[in-house]
Protein backbone atom coordinates (compact mmCIF):
# COMPACT_ATOMS: atom_id res chain seq x y z
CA UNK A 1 122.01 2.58 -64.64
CA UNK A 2 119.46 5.01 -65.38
CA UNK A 3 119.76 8.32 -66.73
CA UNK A 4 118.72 11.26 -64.36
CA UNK A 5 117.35 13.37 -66.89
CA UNK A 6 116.11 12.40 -70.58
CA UNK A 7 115.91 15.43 -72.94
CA UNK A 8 114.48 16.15 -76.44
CA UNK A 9 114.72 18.81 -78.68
CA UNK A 10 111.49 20.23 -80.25
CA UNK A 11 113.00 22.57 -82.44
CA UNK A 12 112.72 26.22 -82.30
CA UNK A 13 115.26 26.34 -79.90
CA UNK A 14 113.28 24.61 -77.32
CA UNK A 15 113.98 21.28 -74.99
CA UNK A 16 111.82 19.57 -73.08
CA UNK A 17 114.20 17.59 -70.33
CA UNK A 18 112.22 14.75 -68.31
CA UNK A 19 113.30 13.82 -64.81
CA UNK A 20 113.82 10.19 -65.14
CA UNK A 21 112.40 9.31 -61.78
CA UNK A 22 109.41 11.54 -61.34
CA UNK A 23 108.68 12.10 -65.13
CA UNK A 24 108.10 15.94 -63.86
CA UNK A 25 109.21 17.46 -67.30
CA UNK A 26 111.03 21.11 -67.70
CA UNK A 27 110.68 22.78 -70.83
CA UNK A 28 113.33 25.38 -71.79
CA UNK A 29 113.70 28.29 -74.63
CA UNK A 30 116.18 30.41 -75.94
CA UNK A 31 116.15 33.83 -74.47
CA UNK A 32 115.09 36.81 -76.30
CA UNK A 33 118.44 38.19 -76.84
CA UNK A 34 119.77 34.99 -78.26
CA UNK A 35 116.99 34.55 -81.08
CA UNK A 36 114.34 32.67 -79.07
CA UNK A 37 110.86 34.00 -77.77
CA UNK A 38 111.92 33.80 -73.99
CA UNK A 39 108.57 31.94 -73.14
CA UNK A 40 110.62 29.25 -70.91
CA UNK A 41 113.37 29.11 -68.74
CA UNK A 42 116.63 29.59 -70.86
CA UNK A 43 119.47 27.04 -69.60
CA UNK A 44 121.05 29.66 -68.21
CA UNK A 45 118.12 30.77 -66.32
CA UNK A 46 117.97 27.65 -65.07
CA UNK A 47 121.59 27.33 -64.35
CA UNK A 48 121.33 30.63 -62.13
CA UNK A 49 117.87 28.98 -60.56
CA UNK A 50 120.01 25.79 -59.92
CA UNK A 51 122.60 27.93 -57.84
CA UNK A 52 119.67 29.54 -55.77
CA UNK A 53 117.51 26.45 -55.62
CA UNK A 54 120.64 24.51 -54.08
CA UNK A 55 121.95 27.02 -51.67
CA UNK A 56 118.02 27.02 -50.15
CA UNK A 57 118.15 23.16 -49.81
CA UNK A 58 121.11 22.78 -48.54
CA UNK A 59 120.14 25.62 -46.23
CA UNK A 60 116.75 23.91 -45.61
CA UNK A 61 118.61 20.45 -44.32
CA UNK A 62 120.83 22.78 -42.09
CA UNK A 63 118.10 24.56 -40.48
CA UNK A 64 115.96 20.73 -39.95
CA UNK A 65 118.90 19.61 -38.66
CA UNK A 66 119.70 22.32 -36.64
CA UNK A 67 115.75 22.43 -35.04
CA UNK A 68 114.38 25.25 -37.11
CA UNK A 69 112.63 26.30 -40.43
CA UNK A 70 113.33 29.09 -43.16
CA UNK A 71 109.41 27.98 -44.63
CA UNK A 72 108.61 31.13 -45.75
CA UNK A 73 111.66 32.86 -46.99
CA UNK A 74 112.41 34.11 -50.77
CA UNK A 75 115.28 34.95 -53.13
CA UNK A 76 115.45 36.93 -55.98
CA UNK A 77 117.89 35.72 -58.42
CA UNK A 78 119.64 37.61 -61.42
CA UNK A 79 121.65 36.01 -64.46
CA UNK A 80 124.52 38.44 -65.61
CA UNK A 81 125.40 37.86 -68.89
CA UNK A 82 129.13 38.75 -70.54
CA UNK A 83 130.18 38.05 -74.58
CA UNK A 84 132.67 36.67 -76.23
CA UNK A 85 132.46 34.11 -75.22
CA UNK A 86 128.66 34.32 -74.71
CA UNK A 87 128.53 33.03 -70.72
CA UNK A 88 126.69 33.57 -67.47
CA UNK A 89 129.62 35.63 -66.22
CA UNK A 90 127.41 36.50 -62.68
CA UNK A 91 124.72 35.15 -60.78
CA UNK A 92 123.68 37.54 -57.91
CA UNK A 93 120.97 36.16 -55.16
CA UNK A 94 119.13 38.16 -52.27
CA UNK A 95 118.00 35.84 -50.01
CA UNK A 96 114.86 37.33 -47.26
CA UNK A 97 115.08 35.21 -44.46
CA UNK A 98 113.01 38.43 -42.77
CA UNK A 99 109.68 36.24 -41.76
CA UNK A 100 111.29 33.52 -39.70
CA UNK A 101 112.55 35.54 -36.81
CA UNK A 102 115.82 33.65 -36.66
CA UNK A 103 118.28 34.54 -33.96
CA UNK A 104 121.76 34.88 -33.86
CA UNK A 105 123.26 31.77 -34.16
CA UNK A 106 120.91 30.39 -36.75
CA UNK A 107 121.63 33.35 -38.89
CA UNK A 108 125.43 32.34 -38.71
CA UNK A 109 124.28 28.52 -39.32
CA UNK A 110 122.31 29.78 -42.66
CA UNK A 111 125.13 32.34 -43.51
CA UNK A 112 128.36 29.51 -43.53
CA UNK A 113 126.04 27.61 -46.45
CA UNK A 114 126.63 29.96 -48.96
CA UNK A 115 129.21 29.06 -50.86
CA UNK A 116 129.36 25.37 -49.69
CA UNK A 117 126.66 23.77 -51.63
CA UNK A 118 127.26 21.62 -54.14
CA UNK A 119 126.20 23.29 -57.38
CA UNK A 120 128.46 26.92 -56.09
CA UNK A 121 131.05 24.10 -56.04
CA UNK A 122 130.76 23.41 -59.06
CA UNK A 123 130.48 25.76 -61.36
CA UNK A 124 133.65 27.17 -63.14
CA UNK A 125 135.88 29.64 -60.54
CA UNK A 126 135.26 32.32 -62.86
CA UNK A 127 131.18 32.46 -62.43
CA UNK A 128 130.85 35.80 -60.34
CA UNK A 129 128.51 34.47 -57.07
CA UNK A 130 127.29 37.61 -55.83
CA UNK A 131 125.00 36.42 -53.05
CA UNK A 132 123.23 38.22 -50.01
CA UNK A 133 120.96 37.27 -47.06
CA UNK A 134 118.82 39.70 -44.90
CA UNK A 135 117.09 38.71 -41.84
């Protein structure tokens, strides 16, 4: 079986990870506040992208499903640090579902996905998901 990701450190603090399959690559760095030059994603960063990024496609399959689209709409995505230990301790999203003039019922569709998708699953209980949808 292959691996899903292949990853190699480049010192500096920075990783380049490879997706096995599509050999699309992902370079990450340290943040600033952690000794790096913040010129990359962090892993957290992309831990708190990874949260948003898999709400929208699970939303995104709902909505196809369903017989409409969210093409269009954003979220903005903040990482909330905490110390000792050094951890994402919150990961707030605003989703804008404004431009696709959904009604009702597909708002409630889109609204039940929230914390049913499978990387909110499974992240620790303790991760603060602060998440919000306007439409």
């Amino acid at each position: 079986m292959k691996p899903t990701v292949h990853t190699k450190y480049h010192g500096h603090l920075r990783t380049e990870a490879e997706h096995v399959r599509s050999g699309n690559k992902i370079i990450t760095d340290a943040p600033v506040d952690n000794r790096g030059k913040g010129e990359y994603f962090s892993p957290t960063d992309m831990l708190a992208t990874s949260l948003t990024s898999c709400i929208f496609t699970i939303m995104g399959i709902k909505a196809a499903d369903s017989g409409f689209s969210i093409e269009g709409a954003t979220a903005n995505t903040w990482k909330i640090m905490s110390e000792n230990p050094r951890r994402v301790a919150e990961v707030k999203v605003e989703f804008d579902f404004s431009m696709c003039n959904l009604n009702e019922k597909q708002q409630k569709i889109l609204s039940a996905l929230v914390k049913v998708s499978p990387v909110p699953l499974s992240v620790h209980a303790d991760l603060k998901q602060t998440v919000s949808l306007k439409f």
